[in-house]
N, C-alpha and C. Protein backbone atom coordinates (compact mmCIF):
# COMPACT_ATOMS: atom_id res chain seq x y z
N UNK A 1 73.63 83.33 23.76
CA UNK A 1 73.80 83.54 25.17
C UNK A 1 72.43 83.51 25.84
N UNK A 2 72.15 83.21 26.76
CA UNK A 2 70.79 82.33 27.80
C UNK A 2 70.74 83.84 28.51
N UNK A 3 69.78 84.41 28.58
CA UNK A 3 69.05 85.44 29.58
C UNK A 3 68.78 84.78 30.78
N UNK A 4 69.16 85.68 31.81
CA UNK A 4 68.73 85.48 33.50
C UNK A 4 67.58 85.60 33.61
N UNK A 5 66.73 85.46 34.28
CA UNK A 5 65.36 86.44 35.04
C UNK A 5 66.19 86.30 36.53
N UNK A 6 65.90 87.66 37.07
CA UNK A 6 66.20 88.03 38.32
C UNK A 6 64.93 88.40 38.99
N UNK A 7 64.20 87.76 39.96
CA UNK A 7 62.94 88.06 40.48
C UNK A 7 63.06 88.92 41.18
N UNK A 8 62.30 88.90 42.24
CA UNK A 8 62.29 90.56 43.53
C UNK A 8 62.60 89.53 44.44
N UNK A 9 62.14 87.83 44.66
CA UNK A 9 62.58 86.91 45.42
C UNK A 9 64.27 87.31 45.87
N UNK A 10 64.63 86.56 44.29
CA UNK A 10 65.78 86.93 44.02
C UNK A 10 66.95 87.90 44.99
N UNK A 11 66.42 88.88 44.73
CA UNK A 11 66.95 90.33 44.89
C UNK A 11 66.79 90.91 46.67
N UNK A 12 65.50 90.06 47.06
CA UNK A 12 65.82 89.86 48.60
C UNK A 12 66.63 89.32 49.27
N UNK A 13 66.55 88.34 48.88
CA UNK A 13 67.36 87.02 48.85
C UNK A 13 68.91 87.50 49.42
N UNK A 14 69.66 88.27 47.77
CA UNK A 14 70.72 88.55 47.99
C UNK A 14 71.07 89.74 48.76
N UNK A 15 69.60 90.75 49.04
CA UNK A 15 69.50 91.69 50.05
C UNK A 15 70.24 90.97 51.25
N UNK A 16 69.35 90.47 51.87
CA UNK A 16 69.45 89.78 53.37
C UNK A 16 70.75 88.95 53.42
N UNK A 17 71.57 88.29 52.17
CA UNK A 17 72.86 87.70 52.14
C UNK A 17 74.09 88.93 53.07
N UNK A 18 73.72 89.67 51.80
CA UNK A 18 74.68 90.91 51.35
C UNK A 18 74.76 91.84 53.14
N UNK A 19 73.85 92.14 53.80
CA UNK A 19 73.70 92.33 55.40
C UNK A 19 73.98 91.79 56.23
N UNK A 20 73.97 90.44 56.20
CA UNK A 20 74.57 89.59 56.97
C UNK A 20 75.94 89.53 57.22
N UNK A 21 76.73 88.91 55.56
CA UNK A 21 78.24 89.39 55.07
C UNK A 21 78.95 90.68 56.19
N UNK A 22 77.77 91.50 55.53
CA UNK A 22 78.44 93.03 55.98
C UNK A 22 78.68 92.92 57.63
N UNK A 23 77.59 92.49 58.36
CA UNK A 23 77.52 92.59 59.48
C UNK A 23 78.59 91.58 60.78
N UNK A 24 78.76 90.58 59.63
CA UNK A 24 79.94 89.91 59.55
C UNK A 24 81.33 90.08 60.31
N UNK A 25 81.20 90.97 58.67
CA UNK A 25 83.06 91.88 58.74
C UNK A 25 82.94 92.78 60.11
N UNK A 26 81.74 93.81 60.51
CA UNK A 26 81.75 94.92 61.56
C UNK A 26 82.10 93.86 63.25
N UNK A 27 81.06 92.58 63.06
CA UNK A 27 81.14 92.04 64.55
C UNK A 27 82.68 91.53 64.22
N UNK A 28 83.40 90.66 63.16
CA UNK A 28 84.76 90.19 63.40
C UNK A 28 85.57 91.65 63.61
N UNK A 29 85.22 92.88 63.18
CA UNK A 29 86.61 93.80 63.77
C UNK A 29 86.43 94.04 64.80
N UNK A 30 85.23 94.22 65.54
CA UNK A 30 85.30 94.15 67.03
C UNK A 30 85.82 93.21 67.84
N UNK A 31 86.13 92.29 67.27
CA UNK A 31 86.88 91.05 68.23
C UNK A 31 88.95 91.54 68.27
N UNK A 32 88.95 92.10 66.98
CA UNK A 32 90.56 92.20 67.33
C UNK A 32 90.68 93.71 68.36
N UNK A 33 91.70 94.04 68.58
CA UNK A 33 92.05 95.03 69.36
C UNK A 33 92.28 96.20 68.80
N UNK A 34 90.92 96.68 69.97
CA UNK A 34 91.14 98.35 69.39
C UNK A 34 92.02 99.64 69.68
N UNK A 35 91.52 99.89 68.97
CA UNK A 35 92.56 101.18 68.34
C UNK A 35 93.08 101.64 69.50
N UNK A 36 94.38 101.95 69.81
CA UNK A 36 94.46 103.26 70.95
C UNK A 36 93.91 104.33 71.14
N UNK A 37 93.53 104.33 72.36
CA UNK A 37 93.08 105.20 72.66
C UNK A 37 93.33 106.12 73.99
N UNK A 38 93.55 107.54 73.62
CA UNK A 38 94.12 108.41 74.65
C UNK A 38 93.03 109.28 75.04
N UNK A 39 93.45 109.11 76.50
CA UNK A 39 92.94 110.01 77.44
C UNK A 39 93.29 111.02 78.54
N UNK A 40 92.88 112.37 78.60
CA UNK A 40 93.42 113.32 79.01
C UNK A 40 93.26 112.92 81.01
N UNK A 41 94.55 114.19 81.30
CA UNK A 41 94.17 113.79 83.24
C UNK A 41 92.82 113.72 83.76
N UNK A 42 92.18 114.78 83.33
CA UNK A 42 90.91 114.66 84.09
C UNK A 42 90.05 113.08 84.29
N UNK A 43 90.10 112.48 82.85
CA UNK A 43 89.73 111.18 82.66
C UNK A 43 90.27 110.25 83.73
N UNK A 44 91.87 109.80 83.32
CA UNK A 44 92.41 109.28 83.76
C UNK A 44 92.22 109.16 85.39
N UNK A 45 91.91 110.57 86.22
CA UNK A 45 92.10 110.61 87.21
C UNK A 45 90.37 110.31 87.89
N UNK A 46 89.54 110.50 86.96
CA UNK A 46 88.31 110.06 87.31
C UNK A 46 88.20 108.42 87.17
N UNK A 47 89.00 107.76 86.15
CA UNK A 47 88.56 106.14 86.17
C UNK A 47 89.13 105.67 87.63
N UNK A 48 90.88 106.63 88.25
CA UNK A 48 91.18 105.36 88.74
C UNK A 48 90.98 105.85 90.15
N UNK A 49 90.33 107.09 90.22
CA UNK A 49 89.22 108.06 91.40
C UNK A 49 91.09 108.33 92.27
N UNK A 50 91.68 109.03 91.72
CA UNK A 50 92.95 109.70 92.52
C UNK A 50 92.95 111.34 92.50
N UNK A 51 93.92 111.76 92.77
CA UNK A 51 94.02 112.42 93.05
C UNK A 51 95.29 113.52 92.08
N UNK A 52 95.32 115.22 91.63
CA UNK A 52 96.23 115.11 90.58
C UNK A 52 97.50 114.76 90.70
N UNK A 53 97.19 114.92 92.08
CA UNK A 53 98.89 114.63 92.69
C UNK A 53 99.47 113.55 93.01
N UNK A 54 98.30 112.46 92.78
CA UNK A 54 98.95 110.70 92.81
C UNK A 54 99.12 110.53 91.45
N UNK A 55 98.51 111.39 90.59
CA UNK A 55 98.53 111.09 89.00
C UNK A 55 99.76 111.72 88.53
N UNK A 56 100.31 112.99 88.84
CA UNK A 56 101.56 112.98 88.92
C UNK A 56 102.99 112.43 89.70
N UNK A 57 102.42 111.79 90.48
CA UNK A 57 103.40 110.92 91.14
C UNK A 57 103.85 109.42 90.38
N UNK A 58 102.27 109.16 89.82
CA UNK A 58 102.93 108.28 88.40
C UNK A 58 103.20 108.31 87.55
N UNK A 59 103.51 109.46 87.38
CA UNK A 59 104.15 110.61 86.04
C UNK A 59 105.60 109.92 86.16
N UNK A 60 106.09 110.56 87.71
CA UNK A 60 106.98 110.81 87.79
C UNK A 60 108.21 110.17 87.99
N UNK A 61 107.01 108.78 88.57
CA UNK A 61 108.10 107.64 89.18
C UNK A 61 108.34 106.53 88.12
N UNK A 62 107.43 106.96 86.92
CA UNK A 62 107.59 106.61 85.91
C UNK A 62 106.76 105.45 85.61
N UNK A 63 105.92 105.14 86.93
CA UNK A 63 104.56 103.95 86.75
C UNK A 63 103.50 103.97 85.51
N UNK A 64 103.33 105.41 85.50
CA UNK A 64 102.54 105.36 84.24
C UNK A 64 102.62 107.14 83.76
N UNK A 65 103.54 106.48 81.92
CA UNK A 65 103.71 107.15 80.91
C UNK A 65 102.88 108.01 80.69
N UNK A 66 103.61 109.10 79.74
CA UNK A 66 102.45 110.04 78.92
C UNK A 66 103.11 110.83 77.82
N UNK A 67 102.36 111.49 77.85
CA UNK A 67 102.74 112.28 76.19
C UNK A 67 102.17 113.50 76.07
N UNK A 68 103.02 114.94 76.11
CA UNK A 68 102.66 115.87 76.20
C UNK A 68 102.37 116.51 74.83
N UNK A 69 101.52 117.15 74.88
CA UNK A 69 100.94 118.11 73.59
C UNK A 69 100.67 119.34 73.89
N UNK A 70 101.32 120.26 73.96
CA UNK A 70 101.46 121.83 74.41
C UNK A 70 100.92 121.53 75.98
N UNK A 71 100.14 122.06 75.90
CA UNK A 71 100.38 121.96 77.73
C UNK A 71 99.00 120.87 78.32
N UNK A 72 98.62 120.18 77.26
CA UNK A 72 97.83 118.78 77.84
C UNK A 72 98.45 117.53 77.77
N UNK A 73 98.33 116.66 78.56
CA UNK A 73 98.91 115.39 78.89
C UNK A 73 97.94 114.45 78.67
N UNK A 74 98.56 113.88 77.77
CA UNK A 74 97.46 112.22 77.43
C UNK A 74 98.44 111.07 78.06
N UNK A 75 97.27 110.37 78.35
CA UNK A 75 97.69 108.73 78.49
C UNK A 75 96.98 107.66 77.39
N UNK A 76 97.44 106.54 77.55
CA UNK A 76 97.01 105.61 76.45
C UNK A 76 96.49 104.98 77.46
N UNK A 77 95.41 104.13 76.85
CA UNK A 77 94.69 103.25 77.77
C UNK A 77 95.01 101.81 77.96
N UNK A 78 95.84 101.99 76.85
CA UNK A 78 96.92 100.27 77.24
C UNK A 78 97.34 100.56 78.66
N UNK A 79 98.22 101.61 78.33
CA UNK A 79 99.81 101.87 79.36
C UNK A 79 98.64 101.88 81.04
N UNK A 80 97.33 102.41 80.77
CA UNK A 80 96.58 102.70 82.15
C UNK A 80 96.24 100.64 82.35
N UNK A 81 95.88 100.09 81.59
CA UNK A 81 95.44 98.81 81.23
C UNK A 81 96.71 98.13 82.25
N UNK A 82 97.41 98.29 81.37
CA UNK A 82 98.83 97.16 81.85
C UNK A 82 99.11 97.89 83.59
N UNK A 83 99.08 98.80 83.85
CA UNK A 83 99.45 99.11 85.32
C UNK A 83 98.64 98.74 86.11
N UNK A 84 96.75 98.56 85.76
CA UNK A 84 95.86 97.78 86.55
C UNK A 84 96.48 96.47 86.36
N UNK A 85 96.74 95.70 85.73
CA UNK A 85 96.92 94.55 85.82
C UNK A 85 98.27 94.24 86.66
N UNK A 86 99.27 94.93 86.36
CA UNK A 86 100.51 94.80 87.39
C UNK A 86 100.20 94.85 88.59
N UNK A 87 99.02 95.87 89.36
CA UNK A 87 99.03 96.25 90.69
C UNK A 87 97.55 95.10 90.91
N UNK A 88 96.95 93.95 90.17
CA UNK A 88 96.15 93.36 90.46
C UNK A 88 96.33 92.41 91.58
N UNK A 89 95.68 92.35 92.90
CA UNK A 89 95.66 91.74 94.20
C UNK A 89 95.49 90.88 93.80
């Protein structure tokens, strides 16, 4: 059986491969769609600058969903996503 020599060339070499690869995979998962993500009223009502009582009015009229967890209310940022785009001029 034939012995390798592996230099320090070498071993950079596959350093700087091996980072690249990696860095690869991190920039392609940023291209698919991320994760859900929920956000409480205060948020919600600071992105879309209302008021709590227009934010419960789209509670209510059913414009935009939520999901209660003892006594805090999240939204998803799709469901906020898709209602900017419905009400887009």
């Amino acid at each position: 059986m034939a012995a390798t020599i592996i230099t320090l060339e070498d071993l950079h070499s596959f350093k700087t491969e091996l980072l690249y690869d990696i860095s690869q995979l991190f920039n392609s998962g940023q291209q698919t769609k991320p994760a859900s993500k929920w956000l409480k009223s205060k948020e919600v009502r600071q992105l879309l600058k209302i008021s709590p009582g227009t934010l419960q009015n789209l509670r209510i009229n059913g414009t935009l969903s939520c999901t209660r967890v003892g006594s805090i209310i999240y939204y998803a940022q799709e469901d906020i996503d898709n209602v900017l785009k419905a009400n887009k001029g």
